[in-house]
Protein backbone atom coordinates (compact mmCIF):
# COMPACT_ATOMS: atom_id res chain seq x y z
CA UNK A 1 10.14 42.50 -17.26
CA UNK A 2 11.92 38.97 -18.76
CA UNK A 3 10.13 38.16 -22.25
CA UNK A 4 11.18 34.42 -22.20
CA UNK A 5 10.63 33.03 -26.00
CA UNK A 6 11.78 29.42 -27.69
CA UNK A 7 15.11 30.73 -28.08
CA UNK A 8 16.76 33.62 -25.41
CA UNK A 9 18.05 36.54 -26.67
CA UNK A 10 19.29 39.84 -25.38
CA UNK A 11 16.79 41.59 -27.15
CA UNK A 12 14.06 39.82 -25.17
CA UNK A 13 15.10 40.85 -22.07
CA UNK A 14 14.48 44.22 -20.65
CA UNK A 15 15.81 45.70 -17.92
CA UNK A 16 13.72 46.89 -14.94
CA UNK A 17 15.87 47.01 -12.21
CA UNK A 18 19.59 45.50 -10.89
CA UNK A 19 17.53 42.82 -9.85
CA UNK A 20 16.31 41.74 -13.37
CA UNK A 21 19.70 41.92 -14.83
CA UNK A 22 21.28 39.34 -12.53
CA UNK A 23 17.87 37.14 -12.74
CA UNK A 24 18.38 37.44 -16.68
CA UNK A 25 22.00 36.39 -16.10
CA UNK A 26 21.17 33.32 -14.27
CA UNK A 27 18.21 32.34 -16.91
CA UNK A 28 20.82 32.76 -19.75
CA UNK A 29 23.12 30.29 -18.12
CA UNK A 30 20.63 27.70 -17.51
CA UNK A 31 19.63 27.81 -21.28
CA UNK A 32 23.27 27.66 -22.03
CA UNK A 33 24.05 24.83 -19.46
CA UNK A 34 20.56 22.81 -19.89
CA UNK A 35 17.90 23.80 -22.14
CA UNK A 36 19.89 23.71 -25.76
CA UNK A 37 21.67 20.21 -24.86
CA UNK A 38 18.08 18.68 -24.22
CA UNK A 39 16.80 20.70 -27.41
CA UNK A 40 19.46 19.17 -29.20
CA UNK A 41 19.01 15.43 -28.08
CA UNK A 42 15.04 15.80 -28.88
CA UNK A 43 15.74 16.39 -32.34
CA UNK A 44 18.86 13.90 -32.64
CA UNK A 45 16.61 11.27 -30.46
CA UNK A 46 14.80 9.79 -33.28
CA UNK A 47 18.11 9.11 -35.26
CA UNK A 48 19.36 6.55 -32.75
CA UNK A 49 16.04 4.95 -31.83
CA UNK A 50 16.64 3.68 -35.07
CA UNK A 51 20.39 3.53 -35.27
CA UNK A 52 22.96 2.46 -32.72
CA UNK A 53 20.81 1.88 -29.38
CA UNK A 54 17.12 1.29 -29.53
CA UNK A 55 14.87 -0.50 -31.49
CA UNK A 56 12.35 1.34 -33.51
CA UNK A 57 9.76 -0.60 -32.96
CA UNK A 58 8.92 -0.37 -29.66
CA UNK A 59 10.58 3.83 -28.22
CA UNK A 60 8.45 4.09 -24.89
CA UNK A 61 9.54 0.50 -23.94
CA UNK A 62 12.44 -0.83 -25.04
CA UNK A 63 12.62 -4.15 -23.01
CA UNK A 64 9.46 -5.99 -23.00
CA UNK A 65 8.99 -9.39 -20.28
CA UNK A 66 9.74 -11.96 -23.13
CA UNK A 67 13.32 -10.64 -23.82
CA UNK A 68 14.05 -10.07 -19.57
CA UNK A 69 13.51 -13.47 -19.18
CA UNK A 70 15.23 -14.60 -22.22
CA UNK A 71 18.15 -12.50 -21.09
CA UNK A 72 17.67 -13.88 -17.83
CA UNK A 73 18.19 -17.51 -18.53
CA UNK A 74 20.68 -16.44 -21.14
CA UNK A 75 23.06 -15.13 -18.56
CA UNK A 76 22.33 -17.90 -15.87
CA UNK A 77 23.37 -20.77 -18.47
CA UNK A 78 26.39 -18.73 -19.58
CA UNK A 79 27.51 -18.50 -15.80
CA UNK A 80 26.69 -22.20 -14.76
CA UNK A 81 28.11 -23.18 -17.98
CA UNK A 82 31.13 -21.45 -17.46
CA UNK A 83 31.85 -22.08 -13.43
CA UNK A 84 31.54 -25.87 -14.36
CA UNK A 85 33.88 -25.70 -17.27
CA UNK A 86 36.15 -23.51 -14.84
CA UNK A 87 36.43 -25.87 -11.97
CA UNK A 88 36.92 -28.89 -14.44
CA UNK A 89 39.65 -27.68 -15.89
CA UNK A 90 41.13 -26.68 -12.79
CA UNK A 91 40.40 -30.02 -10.83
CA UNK A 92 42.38 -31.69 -14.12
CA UNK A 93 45.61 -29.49 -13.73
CA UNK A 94 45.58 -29.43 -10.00
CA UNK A 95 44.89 -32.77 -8.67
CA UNK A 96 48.35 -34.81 -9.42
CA UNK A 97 46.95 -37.86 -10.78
CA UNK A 98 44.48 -36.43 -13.51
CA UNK A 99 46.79 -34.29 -14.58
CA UNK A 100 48.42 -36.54 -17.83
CA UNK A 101 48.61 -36.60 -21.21
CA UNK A 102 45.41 -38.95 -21.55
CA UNK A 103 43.56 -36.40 -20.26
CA UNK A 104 44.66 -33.60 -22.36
CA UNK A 105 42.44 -34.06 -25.62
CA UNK A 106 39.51 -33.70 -22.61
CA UNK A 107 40.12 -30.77 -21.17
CA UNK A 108 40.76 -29.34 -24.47
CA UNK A 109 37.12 -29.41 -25.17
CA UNK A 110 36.23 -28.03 -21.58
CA UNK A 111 38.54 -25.31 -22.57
CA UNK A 112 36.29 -24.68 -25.84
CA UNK A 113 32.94 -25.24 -24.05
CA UNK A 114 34.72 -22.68 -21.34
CA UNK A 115 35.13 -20.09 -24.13
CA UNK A 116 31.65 -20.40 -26.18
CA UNK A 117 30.21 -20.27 -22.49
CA UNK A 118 31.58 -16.66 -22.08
CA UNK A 119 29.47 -15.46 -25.28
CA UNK A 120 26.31 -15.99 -23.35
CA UNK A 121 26.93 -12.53 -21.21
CA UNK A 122 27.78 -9.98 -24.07
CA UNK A 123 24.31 -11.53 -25.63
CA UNK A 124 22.53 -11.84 -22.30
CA UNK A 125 23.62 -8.07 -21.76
CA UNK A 126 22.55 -6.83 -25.01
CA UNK A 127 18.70 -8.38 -24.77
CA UNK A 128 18.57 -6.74 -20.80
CA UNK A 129 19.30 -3.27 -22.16
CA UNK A 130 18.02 -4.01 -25.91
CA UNK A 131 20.87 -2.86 -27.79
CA UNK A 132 23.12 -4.03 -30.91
CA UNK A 133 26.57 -5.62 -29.78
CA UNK A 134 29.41 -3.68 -30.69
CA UNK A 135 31.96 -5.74 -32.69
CA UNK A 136 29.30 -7.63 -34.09
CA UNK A 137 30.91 -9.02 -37.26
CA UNK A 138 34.33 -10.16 -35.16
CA UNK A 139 32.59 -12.00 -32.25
CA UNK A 140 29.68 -14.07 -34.95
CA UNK A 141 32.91 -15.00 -36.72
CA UNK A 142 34.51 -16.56 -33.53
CA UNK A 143 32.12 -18.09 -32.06
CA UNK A 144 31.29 -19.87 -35.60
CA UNK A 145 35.29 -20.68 -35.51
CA UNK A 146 34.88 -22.08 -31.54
CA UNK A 147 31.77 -24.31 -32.62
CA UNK A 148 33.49 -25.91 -35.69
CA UNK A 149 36.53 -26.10 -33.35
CA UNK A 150 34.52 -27.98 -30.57
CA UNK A 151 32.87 -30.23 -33.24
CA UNK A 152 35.99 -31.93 -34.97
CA UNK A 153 37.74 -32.35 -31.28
CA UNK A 154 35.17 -34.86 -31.21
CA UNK A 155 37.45 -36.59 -33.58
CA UNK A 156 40.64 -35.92 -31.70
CA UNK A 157 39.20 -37.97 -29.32
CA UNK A 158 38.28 -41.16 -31.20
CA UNK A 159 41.81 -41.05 -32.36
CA UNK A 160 43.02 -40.46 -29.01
CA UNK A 161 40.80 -43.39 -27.17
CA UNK A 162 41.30 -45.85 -30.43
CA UNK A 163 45.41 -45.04 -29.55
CA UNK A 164 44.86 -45.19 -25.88
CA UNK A 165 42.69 -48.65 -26.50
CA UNK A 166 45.39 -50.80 -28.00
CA UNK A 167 48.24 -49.99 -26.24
CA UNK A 168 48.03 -51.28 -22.45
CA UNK A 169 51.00 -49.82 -21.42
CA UNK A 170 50.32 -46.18 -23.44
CA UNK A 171 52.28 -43.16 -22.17
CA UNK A 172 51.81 -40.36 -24.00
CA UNK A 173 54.16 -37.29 -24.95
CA UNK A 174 53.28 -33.98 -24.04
CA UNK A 175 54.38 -32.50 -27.37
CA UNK A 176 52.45 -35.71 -29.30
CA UNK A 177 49.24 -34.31 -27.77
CA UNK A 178 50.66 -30.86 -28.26
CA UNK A 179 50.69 -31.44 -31.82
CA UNK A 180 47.20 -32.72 -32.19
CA UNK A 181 45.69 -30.05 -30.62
CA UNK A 182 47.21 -27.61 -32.92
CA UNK A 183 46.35 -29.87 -36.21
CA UNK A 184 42.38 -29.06 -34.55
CA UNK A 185 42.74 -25.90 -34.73
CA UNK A 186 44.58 -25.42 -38.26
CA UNK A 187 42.16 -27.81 -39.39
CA UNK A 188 39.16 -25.76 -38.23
CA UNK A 189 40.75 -22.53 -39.41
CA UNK A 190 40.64 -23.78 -42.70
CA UNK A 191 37.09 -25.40 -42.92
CA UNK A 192 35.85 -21.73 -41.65
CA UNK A 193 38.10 -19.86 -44.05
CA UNK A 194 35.44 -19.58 -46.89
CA UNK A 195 32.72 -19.92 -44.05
CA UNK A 196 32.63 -17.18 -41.22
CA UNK A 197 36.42 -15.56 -41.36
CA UNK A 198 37.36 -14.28 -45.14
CA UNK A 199 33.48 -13.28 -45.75
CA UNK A 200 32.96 -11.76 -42.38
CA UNK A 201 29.16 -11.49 -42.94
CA UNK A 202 28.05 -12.40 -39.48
CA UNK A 203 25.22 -9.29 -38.84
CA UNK A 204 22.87 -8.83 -35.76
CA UNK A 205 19.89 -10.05 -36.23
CA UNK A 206 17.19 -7.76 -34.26
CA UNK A 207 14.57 -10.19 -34.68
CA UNK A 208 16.53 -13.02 -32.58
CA UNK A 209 19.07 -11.08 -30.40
CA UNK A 210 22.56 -12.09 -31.49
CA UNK A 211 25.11 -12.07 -34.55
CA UNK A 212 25.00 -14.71 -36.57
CA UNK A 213 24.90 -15.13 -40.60
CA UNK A 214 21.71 -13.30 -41.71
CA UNK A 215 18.25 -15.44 -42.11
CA UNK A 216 16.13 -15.27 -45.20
CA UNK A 217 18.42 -14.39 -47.49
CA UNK A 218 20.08 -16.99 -50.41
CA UNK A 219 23.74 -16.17 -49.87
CA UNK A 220 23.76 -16.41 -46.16
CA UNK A 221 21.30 -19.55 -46.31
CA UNK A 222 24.01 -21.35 -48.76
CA UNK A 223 26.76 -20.14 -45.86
CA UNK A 224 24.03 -22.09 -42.97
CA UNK A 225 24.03 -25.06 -45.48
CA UNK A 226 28.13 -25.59 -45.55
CA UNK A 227 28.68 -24.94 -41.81
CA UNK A 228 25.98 -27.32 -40.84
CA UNK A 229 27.72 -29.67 -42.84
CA UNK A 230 31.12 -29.18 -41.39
CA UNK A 231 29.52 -29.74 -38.30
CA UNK A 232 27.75 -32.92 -39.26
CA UNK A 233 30.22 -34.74 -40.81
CA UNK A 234 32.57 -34.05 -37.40
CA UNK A 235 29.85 -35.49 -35.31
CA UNK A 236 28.53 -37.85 -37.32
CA UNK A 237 31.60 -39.74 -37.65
CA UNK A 238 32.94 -39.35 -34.13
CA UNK A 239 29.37 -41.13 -33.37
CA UNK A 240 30.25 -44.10 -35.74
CA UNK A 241 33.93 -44.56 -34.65
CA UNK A 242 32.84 -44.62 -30.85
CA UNK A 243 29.59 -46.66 -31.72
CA UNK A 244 32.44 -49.09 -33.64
CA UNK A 245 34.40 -49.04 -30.84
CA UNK A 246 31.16 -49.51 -28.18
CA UNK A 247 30.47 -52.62 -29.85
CA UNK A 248 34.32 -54.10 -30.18
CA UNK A 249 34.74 -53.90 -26.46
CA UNK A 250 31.22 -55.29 -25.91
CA UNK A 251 32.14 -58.21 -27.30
CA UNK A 252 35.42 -58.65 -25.96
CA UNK A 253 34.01 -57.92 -22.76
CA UNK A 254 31.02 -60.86 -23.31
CA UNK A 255 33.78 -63.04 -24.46
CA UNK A 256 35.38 -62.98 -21.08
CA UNK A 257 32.39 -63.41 -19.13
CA UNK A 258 31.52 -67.04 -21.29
CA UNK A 259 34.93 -67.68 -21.08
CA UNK A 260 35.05 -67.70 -17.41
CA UNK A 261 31.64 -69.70 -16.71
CA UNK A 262 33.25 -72.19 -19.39
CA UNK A 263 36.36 -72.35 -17.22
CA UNK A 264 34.21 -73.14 -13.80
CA UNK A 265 31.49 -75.21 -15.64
CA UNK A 266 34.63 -77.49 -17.33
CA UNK A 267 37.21 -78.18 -14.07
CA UNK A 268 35.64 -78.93 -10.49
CA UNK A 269 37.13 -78.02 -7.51
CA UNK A 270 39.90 -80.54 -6.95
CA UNK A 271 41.42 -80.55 -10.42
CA UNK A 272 40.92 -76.49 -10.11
CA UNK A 273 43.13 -76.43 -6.92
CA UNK A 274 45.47 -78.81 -8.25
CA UNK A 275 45.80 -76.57 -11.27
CA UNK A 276 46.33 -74.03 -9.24
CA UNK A 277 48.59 -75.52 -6.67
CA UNK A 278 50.93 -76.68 -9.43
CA UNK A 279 51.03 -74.50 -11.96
CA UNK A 280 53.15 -71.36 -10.65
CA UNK A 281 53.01 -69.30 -13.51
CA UNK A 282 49.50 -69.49 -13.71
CA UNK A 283 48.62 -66.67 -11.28
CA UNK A 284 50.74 -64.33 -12.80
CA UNK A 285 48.91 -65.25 -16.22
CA UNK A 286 45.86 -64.70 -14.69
CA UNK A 287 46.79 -61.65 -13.14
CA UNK A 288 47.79 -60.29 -16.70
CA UNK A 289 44.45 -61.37 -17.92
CA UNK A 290 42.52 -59.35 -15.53
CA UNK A 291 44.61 -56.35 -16.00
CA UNK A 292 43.54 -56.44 -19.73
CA UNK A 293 40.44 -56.79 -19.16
CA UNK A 294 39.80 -53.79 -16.70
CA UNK A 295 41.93 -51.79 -19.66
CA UNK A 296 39.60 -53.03 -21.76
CA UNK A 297 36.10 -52.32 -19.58
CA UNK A 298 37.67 -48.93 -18.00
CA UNK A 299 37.42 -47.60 -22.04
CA UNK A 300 34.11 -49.26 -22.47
CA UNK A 301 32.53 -47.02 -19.88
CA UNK A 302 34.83 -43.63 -20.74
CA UNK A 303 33.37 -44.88 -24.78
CA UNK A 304 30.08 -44.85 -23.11
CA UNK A 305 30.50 -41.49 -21.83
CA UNK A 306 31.77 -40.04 -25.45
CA UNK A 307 28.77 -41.32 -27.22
CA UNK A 308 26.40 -39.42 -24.22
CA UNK A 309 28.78 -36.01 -25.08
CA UNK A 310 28.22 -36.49 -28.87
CA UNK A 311 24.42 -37.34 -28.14
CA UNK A 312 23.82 -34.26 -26.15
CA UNK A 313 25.46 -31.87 -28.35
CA UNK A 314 22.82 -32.89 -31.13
CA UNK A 315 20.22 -33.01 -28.84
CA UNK A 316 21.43 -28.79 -28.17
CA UNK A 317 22.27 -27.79 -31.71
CA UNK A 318 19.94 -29.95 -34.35
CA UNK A 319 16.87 -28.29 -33.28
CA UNK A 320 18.20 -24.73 -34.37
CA UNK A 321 20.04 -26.28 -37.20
CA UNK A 322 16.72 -28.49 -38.62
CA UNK A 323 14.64 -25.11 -38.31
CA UNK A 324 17.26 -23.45 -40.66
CA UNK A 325 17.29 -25.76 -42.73
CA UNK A 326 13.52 -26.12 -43.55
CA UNK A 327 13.02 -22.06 -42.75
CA UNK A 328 14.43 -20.87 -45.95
CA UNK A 329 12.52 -17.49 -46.42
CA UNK A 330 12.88 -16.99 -41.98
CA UNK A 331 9.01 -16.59 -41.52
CA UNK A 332 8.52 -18.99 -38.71
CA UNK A 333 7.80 -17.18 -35.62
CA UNK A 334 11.02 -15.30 -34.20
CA UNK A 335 10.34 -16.02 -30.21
CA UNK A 336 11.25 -19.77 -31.76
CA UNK A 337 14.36 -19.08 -32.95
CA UNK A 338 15.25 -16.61 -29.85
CA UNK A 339 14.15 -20.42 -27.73
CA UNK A 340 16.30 -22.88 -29.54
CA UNK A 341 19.17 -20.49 -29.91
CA UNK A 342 19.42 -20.28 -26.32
CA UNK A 343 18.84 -23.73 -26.20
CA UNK A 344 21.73 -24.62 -28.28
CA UNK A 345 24.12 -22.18 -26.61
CA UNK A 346 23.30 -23.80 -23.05
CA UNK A 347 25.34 -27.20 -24.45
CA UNK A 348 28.55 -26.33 -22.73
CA UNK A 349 26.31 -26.82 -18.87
CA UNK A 350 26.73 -30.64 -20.32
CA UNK A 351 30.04 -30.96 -20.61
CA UNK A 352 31.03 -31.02 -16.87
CA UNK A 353 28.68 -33.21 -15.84
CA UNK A 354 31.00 -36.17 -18.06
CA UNK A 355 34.06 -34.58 -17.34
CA UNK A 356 33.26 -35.22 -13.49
CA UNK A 357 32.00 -38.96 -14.71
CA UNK A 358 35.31 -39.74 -16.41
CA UNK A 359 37.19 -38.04 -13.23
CA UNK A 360 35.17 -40.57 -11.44
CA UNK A 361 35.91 -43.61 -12.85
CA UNK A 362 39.90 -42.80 -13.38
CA UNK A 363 39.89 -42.12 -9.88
CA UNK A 364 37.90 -45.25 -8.56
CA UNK A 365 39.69 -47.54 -10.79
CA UNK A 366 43.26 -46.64 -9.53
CA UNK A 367 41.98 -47.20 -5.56
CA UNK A 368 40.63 -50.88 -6.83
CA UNK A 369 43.91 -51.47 -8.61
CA UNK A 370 45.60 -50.33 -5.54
CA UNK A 371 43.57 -52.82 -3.09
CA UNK A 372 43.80 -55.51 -5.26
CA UNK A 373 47.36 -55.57 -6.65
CA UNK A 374 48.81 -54.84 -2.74
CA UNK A 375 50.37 -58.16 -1.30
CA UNK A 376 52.18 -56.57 1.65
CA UNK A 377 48.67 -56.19 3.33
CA UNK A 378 45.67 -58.78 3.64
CA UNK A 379 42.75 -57.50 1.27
CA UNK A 380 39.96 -56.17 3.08
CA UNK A 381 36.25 -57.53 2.22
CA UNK A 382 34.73 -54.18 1.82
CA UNK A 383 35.79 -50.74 1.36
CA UNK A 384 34.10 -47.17 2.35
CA UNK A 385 33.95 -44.12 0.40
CA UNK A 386 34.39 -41.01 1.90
CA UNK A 387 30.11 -40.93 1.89
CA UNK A 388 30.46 -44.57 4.04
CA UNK A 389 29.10 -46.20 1.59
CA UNK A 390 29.61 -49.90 1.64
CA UNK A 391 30.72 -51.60 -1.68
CA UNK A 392 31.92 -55.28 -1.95
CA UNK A 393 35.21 -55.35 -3.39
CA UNK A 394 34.48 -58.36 -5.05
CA UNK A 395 31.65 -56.78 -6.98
CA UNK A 396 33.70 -53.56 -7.93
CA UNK A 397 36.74 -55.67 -8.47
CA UNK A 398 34.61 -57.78 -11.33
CA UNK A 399 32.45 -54.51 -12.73
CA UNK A 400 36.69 -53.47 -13.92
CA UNK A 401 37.20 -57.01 -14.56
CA UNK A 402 39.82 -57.46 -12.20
CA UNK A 403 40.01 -60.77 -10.16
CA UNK A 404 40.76 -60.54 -6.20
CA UNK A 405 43.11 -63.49 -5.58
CA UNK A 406 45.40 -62.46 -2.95
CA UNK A 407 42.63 -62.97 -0.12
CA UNK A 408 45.00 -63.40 3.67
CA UNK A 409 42.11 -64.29 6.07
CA UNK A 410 41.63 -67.55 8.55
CA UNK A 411 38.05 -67.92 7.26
CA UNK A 412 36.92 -68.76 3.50
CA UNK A 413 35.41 -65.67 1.81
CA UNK A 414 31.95 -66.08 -0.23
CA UNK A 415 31.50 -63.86 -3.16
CA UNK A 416 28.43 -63.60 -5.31
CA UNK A 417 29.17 -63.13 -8.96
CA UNK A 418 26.77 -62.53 -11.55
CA UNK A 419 26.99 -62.77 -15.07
CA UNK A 420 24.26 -62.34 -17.76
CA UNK A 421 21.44 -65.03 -17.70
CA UNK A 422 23.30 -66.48 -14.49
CA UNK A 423 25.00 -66.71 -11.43
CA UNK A 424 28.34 -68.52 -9.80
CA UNK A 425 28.90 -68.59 -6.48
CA UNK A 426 32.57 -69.07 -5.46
CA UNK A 427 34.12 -69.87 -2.67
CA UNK A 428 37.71 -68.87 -1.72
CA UNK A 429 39.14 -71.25 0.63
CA UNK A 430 42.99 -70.19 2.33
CA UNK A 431 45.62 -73.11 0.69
CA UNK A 432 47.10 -75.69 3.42
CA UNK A 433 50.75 -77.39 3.79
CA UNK A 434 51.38 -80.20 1.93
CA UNK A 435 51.65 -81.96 5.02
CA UNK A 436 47.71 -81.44 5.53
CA UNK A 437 44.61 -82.75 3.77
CA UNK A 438 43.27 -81.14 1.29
CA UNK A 439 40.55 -78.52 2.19
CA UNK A 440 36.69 -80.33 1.84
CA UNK A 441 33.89 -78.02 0.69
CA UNK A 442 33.04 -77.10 4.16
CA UNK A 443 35.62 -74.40 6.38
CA UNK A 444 36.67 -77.16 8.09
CA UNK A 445 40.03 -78.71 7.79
CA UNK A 446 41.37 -81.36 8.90
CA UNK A 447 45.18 -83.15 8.76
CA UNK A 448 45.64 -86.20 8.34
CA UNK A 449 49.00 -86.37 10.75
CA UNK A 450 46.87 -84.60 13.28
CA UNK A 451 48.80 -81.75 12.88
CA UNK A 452 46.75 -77.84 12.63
CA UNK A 453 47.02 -77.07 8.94
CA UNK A 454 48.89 -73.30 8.44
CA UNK A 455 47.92 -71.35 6.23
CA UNK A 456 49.61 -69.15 3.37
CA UNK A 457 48.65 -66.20 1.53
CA UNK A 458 47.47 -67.89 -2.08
CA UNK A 459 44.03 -68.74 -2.14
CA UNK A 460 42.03 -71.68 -3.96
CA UNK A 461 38.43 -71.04 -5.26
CA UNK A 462 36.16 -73.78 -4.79
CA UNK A 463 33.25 -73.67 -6.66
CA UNK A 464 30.05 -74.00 -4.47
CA UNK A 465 26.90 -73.30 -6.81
CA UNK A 466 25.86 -72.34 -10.47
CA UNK A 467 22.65 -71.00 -11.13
């Protein structure tokens, strides 16, 4: 007969028969094998559902459908976010001709969108199982460092486009750019000294999901107040140096344009050609010119781009940042705060969509160049992209503010150029011998001697039409 109580003893076992004995043997290495563990982790259960893995609040279900999808979304921004960063940065070291120092400032801050794009999974993981992140306190404290970091290479980059902007012929050092980059990140690590690194009070905060300097308290508030403001005045004035520097090349760039109609509305087409036929320096002067000015409107649009980047990073981070501000005792409801902090950690998915604009236009500008500065073969009238897409030359040429003179074809070319408020219509007509008459306004030429004029490889432009 086995007496089986809470506890087994020998005393509550009593033998019967050989049979009982090795019965009772197996029973008391169950209990020793099974039944005291799982006695033992029912009493020391409660403990950690409040401690180290579960959440008090809610023991029989620990995940709940609001904080799977959160997780969810968490984890699919922090993997987009991070794949585009990735191939960006790759693309700029492996592809020959991106890969210079004007570039370098760039990929910098796809290398720091990269990094605060890899926080998204420990977070992401922690709301799917509902758990505290270990090394809370250390990883809070760097990603505060990364974000300050990211916000004052804004800055870098003013300085580095302002630098790039008025010198034509810039070629920048590797250890120049080198240097900068590591003034960003002293710089940062002392802004965040007194901040996030020498305090180290970055805590988990169960209501939201992630570790970040507590809410609703007045010491941790005060901390939100001066890293906001770090951030603000980084952004704030890279938004006014690039806005400055929008507008400067705006109006050099509307200068040209009234220069130009001024030019065609003040010569006609015989003293134009004669100009032209006489003056030999003149095409290299002109040739000058328009390789200032597509400097000058390649930066306007890579400007344009920078002011997007700064625009977009607001757009991410304010939100959280204005509910901070104007939540000082944290009793607005938590799902918002668990919204926009996701929000504002999905602002690196941005970043390679400019990266692959600026790509873009560095890459399309040097194929223009390249078609319009060659001399050793006539210029083609329209060129195809690898999609077959047809795009006048003339029209790209002008949208970089390059000029397409060195036109080798029998037949005059007709180009359409518009400018704001109004349209010229040019005509470039192939330049006779001396020996022949000058060109009329129609294709037809005719020589005086009777002779079939020849043709060379300079062009004149005979006005047509202004509208």
């Amino acid at each position: 007969m086995i007496l089986i109580s809470g506890e087994f003893t020998n005393e509550d076992i009593s033998i019967d028969s050989s049979d009982e004995v090795l019965i009772s043997v197996v029973l008391l290495g169950f209990q020793a094998a099974f039944l005291k563990p799982i006695a033992i982790w029912r009493v020391r259960m409660p403990e950690k559902m409040n401690g180290t893995l579960f959440d008090s609040r809610n023991d029989t279900a620990p995940l709940t459908g609001d904080r799977y999808a959160e997780a969810i979304v968490l984890l699919t921004v922090g993997f987009i976010s991070s794949s585009g960063n990735f191939v960006s940065l790759i693309a700029v070291i492996l592809y020959s001709r991106l890969r210079c120092t004007s570039m370098a400032i760039l990929c910098h801050h796809c290398f720091l969108d990269l990094s605060k794009s890899l926080y998204c999974f420990p977070f992401g993981l922690d709301l799917l199982g509902y758990r505290k992140t270990d090394y809370c306190n250390l990883i809070g404290s760097t990603y505060v460092f990364l974000m300050t970091t990211s916000a004052y290479n804004f800055l870098a980059l003013v300085v580095h486009e302002e630098y790039e902007l008025t010198s034509s012929y810039y070629a920048g050092e590797g250890w120049c750019v080198l240097f900068g980059i590591a003034i960003i990140w002293f710089m940062s690590l002392l802004l965040n000294l007194g901040v996030s690194i020498i305090p180290s009070n970055t805590k988990y905060i169960e209501e939201i999901g992630n570790c970040m300097f507590p809410y609703g308290k007045k010491e941790s508030y005060a901390v939100h107040i001066v890293w906001i403001s770090l951030v603000t005045c980084a952004v704030a004035l890279s938004f006014k140096n690039f806005l400055q520097m929008y507008r400067r090349i705006s109006c050099v760039k509307q200068t040209f344009r009234w220069g130009t109609i001024h030019d065609f509305l003040a010569s006609n087409a015989e003293s134009l050609a004669e100009i032209i036929d006489d003056e030999k320096g003149n095409g290299k002067d002109k040739f000058l010119r328009g390789k200032t000015m597509s400097h000058y409107l390649f930066h306007l649009r890579r400007v344009l781009v920078y002011i997007c980047m700064i625009t977009s990073f607001a757009l991410f981070w304010y939100p959280l940042f204005l509910l901070t501000i104007v939540d000082f005792f944290f009793q607005e409801p938590k799902l918002l705060y668990r919204l926009l902090t996701i929000f504002a950690w999905s602002q690196p998915i941005m970043t390679p969509v400019f990266i692959v604009t600026i790509l873009r236009d560095v890459k399309f500008k040097e194929h223009i160049i390249r078609d319009l500065s060659s001399n050793l073969l006539p210029m083609k009238t329209e060129i195809k992209s690898r999609k077959s897409e047809n795009r006048e030359i003339g029209g790209s040429a002008f949208h970089f503010g390059i000029e397409n003179e060195h036109f080798d074809q029998d037949e005059a070319i007709t180009v359409e150029t518009s400018f704001i408020g109004s349209s010229v219509r040019t005509e470039y007509v192939p330049k006779v011998d001396s020996s022949s008459v000058r060109s009329t306004p129609t294709r037809q030429h005719s020589s005086s001697a009777g002779s079939t004029p020849t043709h060379s490889k300079s062009p004149r432009v005979k006005i047509v039409s202004v509208v």
